[in-house]
Protein backbone atom coordinates (compact mmCIF):
# COMPACT_ATOMS: atom_id res chain seq x y z
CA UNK A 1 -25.35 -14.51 2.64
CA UNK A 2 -22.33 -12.55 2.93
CA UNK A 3 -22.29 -9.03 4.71
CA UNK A 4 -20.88 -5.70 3.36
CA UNK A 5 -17.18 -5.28 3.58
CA UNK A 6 -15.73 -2.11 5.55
CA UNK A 7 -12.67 -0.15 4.12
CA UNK A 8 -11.12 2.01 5.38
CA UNK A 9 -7.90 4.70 3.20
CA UNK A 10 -10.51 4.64 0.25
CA UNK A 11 -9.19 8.00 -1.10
CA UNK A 12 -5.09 6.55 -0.63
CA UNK A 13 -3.60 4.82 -3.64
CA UNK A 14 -3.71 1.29 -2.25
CA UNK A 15 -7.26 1.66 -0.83
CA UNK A 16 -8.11 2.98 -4.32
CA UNK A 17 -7.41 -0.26 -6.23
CA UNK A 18 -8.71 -1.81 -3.68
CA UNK A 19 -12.13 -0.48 -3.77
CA UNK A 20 -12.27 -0.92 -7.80
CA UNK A 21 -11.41 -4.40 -7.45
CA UNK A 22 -14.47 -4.97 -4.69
CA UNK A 23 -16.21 -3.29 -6.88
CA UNK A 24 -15.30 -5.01 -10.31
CA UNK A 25 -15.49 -8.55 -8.75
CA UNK A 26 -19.13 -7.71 -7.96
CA UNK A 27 -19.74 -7.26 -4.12
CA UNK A 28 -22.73 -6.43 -2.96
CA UNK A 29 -22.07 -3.41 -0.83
CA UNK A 30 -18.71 -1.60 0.13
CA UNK A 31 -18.74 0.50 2.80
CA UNK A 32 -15.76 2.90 3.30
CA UNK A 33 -15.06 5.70 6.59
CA UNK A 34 -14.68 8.89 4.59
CA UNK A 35 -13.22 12.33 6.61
CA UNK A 36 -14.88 15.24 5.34
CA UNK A 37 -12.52 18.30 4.56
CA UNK A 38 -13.42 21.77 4.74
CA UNK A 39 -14.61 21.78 1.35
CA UNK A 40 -15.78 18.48 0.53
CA UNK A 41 -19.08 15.86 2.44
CA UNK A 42 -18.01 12.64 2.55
CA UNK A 43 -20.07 11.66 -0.51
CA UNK A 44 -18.56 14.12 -2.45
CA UNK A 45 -15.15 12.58 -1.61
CA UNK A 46 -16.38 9.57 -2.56
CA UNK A 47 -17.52 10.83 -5.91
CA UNK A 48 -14.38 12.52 -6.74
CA UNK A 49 -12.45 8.77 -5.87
CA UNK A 50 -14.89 6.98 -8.16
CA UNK A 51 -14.14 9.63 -10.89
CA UNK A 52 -10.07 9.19 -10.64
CA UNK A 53 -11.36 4.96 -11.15
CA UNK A 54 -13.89 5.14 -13.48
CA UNK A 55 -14.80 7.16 -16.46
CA UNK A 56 -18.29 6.61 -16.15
CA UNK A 57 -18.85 5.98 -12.01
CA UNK A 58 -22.26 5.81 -12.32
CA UNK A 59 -22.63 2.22 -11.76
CA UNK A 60 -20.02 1.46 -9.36
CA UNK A 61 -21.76 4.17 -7.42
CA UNK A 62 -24.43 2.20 -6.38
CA UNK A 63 -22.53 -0.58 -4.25
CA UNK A 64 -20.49 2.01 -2.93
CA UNK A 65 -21.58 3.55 0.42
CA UNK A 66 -19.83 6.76 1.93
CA UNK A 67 -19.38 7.23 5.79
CA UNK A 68 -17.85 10.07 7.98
CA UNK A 69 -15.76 8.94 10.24
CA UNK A 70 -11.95 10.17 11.08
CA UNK A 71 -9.50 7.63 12.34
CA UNK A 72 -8.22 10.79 14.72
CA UNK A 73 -11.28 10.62 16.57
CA UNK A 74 -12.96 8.96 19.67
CA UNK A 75 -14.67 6.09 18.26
CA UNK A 76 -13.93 6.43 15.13
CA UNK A 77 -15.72 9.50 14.76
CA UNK A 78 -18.87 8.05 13.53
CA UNK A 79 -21.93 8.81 14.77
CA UNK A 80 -24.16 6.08 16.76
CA UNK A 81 -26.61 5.47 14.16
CA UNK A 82 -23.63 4.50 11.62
CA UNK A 83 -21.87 2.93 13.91
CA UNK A 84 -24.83 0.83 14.74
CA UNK A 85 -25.51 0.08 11.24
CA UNK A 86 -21.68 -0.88 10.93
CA UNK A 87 -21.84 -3.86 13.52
CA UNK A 88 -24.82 -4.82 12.29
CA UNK A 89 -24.21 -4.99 8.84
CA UNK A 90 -20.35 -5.70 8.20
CA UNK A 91 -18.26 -8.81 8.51
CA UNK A 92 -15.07 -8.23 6.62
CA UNK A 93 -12.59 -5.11 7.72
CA UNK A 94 -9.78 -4.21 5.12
CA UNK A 95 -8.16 -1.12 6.98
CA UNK A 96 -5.96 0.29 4.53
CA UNK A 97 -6.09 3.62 5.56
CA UNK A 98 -2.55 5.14 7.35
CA UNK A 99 -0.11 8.33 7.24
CA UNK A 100 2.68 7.24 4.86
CA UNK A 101 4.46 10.78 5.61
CA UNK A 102 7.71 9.61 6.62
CA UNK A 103 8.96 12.68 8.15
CA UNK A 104 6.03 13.32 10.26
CA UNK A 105 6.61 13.68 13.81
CA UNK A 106 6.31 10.50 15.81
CA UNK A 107 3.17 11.22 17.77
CA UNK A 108 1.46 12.20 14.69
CA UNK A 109 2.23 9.22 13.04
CA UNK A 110 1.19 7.33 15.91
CA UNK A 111 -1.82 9.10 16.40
CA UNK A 112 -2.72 7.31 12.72
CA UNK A 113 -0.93 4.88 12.40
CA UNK A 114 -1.13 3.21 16.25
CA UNK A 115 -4.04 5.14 17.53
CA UNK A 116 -6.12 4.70 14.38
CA UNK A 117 -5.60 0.65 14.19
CA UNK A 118 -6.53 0.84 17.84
CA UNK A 119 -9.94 1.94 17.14
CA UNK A 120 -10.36 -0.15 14.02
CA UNK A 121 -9.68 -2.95 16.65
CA UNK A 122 -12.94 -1.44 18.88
CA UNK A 123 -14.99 -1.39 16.24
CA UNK A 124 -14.13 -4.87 14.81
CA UNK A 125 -14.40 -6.00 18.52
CA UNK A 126 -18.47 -4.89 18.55
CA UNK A 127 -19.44 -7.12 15.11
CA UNK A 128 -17.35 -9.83 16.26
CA UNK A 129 -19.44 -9.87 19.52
CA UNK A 130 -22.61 -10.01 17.62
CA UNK A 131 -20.83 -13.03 16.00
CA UNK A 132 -20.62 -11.60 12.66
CA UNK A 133 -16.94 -10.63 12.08
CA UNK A 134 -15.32 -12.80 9.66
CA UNK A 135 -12.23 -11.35 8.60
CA UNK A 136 -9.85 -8.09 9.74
CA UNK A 137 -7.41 -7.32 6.62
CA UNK A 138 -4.40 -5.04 8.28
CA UNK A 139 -2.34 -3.43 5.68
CA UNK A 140 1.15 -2.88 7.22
CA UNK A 141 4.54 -2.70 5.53
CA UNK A 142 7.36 -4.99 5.18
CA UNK A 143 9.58 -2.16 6.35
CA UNK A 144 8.57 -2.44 10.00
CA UNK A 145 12.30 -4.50 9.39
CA UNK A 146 13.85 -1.51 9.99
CA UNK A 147 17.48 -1.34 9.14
CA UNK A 148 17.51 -5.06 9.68
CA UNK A 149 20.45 -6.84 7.66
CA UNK A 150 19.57 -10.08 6.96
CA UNK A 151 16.68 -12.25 6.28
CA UNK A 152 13.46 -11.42 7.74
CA UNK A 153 10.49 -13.96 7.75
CA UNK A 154 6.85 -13.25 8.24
CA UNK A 155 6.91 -14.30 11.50
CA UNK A 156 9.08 -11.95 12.44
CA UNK A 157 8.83 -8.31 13.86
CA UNK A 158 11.31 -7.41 16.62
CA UNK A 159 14.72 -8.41 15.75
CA UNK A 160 16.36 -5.46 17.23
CA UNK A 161 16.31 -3.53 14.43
CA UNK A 162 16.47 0.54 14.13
CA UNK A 163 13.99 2.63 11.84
CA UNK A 164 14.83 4.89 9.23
CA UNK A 165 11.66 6.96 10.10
CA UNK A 166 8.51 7.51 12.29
CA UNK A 167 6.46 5.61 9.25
CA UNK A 168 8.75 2.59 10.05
CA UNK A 169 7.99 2.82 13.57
CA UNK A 170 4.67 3.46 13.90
CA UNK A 171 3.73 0.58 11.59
CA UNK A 172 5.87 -1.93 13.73
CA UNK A 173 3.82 -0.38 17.09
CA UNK A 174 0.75 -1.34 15.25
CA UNK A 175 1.54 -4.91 14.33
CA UNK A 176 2.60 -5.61 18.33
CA UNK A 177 -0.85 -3.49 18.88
CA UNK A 178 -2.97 -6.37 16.50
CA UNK A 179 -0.70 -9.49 18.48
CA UNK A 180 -2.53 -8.38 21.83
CA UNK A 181 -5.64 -8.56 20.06
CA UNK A 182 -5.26 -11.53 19.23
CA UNK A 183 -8.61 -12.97 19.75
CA UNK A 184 -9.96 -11.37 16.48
CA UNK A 185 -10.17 -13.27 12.72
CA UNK A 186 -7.24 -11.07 11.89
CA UNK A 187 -4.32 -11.30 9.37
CA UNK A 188 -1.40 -8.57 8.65
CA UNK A 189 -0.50 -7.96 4.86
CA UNK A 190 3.21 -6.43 4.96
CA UNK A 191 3.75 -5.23 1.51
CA UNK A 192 6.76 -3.44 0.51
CA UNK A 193 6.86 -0.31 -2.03
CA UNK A 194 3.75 -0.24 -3.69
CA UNK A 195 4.10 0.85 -7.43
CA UNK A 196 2.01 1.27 -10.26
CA UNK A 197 -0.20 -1.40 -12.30
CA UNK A 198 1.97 -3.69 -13.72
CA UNK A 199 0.02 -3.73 -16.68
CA UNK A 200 -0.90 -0.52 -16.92
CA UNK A 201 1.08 1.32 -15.06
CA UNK A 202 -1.75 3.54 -13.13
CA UNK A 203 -1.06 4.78 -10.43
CA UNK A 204 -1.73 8.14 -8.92
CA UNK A 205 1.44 9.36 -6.95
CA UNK A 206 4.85 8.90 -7.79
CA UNK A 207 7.13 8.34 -5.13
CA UNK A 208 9.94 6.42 -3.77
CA UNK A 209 11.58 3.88 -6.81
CA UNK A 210 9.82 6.95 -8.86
CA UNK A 211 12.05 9.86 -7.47
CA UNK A 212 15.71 8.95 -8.74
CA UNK A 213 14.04 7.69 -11.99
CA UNK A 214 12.18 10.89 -12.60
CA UNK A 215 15.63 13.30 -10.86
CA UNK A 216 17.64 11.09 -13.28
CA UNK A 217 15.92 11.96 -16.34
CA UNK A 218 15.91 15.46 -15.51
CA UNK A 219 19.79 15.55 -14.95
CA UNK A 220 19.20 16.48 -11.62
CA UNK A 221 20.64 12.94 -10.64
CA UNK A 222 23.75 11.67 -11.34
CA UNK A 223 24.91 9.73 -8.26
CA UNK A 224 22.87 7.44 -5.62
CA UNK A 225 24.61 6.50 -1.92
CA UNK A 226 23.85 3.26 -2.41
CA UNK A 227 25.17 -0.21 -2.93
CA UNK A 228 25.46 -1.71 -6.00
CA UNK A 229 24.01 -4.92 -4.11
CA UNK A 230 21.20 -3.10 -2.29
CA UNK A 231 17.89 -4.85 -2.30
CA UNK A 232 15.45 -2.49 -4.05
CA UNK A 233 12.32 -4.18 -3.33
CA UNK A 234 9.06 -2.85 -4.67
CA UNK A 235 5.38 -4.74 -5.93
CA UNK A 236 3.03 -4.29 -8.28
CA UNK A 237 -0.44 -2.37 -7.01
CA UNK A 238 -2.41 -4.84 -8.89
CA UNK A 239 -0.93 -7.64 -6.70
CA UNK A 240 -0.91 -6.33 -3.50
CA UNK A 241 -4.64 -6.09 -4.17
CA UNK A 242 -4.19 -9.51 -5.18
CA UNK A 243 -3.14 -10.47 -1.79
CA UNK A 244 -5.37 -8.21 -0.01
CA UNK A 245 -8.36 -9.84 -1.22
CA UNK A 246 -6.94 -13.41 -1.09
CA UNK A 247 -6.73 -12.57 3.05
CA UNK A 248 -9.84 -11.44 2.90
CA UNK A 249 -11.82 -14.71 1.58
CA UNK A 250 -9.28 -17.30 2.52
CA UNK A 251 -11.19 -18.85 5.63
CA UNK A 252 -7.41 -20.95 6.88
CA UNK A 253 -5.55 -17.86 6.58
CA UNK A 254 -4.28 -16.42 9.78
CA UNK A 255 -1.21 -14.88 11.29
CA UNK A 256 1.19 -12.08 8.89
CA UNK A 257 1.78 -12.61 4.89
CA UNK A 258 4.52 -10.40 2.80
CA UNK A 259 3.49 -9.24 -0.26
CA UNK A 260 7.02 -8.44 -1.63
CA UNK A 261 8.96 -9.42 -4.96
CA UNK A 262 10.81 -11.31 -2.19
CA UNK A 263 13.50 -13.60 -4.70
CA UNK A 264 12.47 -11.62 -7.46
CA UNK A 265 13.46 -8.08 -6.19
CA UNK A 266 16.43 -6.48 -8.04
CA UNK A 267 19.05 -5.13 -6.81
CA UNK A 268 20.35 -1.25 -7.03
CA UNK A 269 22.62 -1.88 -9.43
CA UNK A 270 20.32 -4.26 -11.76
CA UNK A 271 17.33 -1.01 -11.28
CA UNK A 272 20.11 1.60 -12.43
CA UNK A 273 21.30 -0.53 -15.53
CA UNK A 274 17.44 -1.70 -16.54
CA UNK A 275 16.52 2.15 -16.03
CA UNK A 276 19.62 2.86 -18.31
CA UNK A 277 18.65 0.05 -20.91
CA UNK A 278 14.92 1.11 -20.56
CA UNK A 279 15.73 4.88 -21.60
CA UNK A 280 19.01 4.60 -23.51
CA UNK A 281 20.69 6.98 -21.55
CA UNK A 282 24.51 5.99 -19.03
CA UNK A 283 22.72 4.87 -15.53
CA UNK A 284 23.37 6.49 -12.27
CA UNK A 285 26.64 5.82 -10.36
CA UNK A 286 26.10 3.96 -7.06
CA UNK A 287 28.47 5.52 -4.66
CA UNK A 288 29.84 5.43 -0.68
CA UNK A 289 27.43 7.66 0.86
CA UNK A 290 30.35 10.14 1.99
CA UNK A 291 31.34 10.58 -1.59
CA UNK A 292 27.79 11.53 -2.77
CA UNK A 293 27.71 15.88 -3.79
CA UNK A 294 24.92 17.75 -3.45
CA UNK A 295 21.05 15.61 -3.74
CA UNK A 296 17.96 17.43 -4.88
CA UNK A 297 15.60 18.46 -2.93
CA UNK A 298 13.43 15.78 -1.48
CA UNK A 299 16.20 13.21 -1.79
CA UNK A 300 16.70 12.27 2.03
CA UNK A 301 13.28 10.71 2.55
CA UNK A 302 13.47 7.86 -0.26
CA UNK A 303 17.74 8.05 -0.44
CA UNK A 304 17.77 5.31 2.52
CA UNK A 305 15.45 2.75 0.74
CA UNK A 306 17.96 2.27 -1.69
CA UNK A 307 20.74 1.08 0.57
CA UNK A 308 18.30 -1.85 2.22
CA UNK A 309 20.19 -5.00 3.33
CA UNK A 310 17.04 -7.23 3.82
CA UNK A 311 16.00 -10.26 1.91
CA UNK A 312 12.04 -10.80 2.44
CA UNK A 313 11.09 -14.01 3.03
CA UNK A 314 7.48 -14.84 1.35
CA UNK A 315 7.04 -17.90 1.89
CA UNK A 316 3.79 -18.06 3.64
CA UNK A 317 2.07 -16.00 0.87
CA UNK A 318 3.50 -17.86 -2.09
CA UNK A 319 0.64 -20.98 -1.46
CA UNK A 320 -2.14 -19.04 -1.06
CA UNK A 321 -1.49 -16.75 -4.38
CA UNK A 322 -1.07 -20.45 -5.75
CA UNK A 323 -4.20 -21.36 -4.73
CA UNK A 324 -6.14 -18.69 -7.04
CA UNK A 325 -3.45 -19.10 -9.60
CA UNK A 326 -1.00 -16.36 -9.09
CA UNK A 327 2.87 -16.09 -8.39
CA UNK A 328 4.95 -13.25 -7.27
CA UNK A 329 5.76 -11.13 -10.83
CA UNK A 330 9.44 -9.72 -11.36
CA UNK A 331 9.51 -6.48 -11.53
CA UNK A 332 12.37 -6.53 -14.44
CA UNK A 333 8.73 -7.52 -16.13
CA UNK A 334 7.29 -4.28 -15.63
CA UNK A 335 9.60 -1.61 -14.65
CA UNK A 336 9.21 -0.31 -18.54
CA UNK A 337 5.62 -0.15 -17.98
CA UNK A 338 5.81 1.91 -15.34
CA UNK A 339 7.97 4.13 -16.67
CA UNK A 340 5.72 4.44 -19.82
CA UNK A 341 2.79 5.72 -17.81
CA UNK A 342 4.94 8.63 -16.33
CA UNK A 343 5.95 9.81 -19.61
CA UNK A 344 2.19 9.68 -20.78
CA UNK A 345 0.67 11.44 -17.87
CA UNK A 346 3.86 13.53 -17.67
CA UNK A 347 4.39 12.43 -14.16
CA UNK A 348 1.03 12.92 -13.28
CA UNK A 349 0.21 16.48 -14.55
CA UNK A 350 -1.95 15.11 -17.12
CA UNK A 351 -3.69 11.84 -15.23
CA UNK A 352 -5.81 9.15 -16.27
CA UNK A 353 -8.16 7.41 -14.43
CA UNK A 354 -7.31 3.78 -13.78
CA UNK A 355 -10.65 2.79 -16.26
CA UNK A 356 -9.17 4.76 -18.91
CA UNK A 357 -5.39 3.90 -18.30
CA UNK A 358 -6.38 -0.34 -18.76
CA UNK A 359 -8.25 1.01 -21.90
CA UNK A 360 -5.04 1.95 -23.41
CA UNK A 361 -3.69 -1.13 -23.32
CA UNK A 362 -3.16 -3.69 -25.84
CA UNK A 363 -5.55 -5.97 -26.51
């Protein structure tokens, strides 16, 4: 009989999905590390995640366990009769939970993002010696590339590359962190930008890809420093939970997986003219950097992932999304759908919760 699953970054985006899709496949019991705030318990975060998932929680409620803990902390932060209760009754990790700032300082982010993983790693460490642990799902990025031109494979991770941020960084520090450890059942999932339902188009933040599309219709946005040949690489939430939970139950996986449009991914200068076709409107210039005028505000953390020069290789992944049926979907596919969503939730001022966002669609 299987054990309950851990997950940690329940209240992010990803770890959002994630959590309905445990839910909605039917596991028994999800546990997920909760930090209480100064005005919320961690139950009552809990709640409000359910309610941003589920128009009625109710019933997803009950397989859904809340507990405090605060990846900052010694130990996790949670208290010895959790953390007892933990080794004793988990045996699959997904830690999804991270700073995705990318202008924090680089202590803070490693105090996440490095530190963090390192006590996931403790904890994961005590049910594997009680011979329980059966799976640790790392969520990483595939931009721990860097500024790397070039192919880069899932095998790889230091190719001498540079990082655009302390994000970047910190993620690549906790993938050499997780090869030292490498006595546990772990795999890394290296996604790239994460993005709406494809279907749908839920999702509840609106960042990266979403900035020049949102600046552009504004007017505020006339001219990108990028290349029109720029890889613009960016998935699907609905398949990077895909993935996630493909790691998690396939017993032969091992080692790190992209989960990336990977041959699929368009270019800058295909986004700006499907963006223009999508919306009827001229599409933004691509321009030499030193010929760019003024940006809006905002602009310099998401500018440089338009300008990427890196190719991800998928390979690896590719068989086992075969395996359950599934290949890597083109985000040409999609791009309008995502797009849709912003317009009906006016960029998020008015959202919908992911239940109620599938019930819109078509049958």
């Amino acid at each position: 009989m299987s054990g309950a699953i851990l997950l940690t970054g329940a209240t992010g985006f990803l770890g959002m999905d994630t959590l309905a899709r445990l839910i909605d496949r039917g596991e028994d019991q999800v546990i997920v590390i909760v930090r209480a705030d100064d005005s919320q318990r961690p139950q009552q975060r809990l709640a409000a995640t359910l309610a941003r998932l589920y128009e009625d929680p109710g019933p997803a409620a009950a397989r859904v366990c809340a507990v405090e803990g605060d990846l900052l902390e010694p130990e996790l932060g949670i208290s010895r009769e959790d953390r007892d209760r933990l080794v004793d009754g988990v045996d699959r990790i997904i830690h999804c939970a991270a700073s995705i700032s990318f202008d924090s300082p680089l202590e803070q982010a490693r105090a996440i993002n490095v530190e963090g993983v390192a006590r996931v790693v403790e904890l994961a460490r005590e049910i594997a010696a009680g011979g329980r642990l059966r799976r640790l799902v790392h969520v990483s990025t595939a931009y721990v590339s860097g500024r790397h031109c070039g192919r880069f494979d899932e095998h790889d991770l230091d190719v001498g590359q540079k990082f655009r941020n302390t994000y970047e960084r910190s993620k690549h520090e906790a993938e050499h962190l997780l090869r030292e450890a490498g006595d546990l059942p772990t795999v890394v999932a290296r996604p790239s930008i994460v993005v709406g339902d494809r279907a749908s188009g839920w999702t509840p933040a609106f960042n990266v890809i979403y900035w020049p599309i949102r600046a552009a219709e504004r007017g505020l946005l006339r001219e990108l420093p990028a290349r029109p040949d720029s890889i613009v690489d960016f998935v699907p939430v609905d398949y990077v939970t895909d993935g996630l939970l493909a790691l998690l139950d396939d017993a032969d996986a091992e080692g790190t997986y992209h989960l990336v449009a990977g041959e699929h991914a368009l270019s800058a200068g295909e986004m700006a003219e499907l963006h223009s076709s999508l919306l009827g409107r001229a599409p933004v210039r691509l321009v030499a950097g030193d010929a760019v005028g003024e940006l809006p505000q905002g602009a310099e953390a998401y500018i440089p992932y338009f300008d990427v020069r890196c190719a991800f290789d998928d390979a690896r992944m590719r068989p086992v999304l075969q395996r359950i049926g599934l290949e890597t979907p083109r985000p040409s596919d999609y791009l309008g759908q995502l797009i849709a969503y912003a317009h009906r939730t006016r960029w998020g001022k008015r959202p919908l919760s992911r239940q109620a966002a599938m019930d819109l669609m078509p049958s």
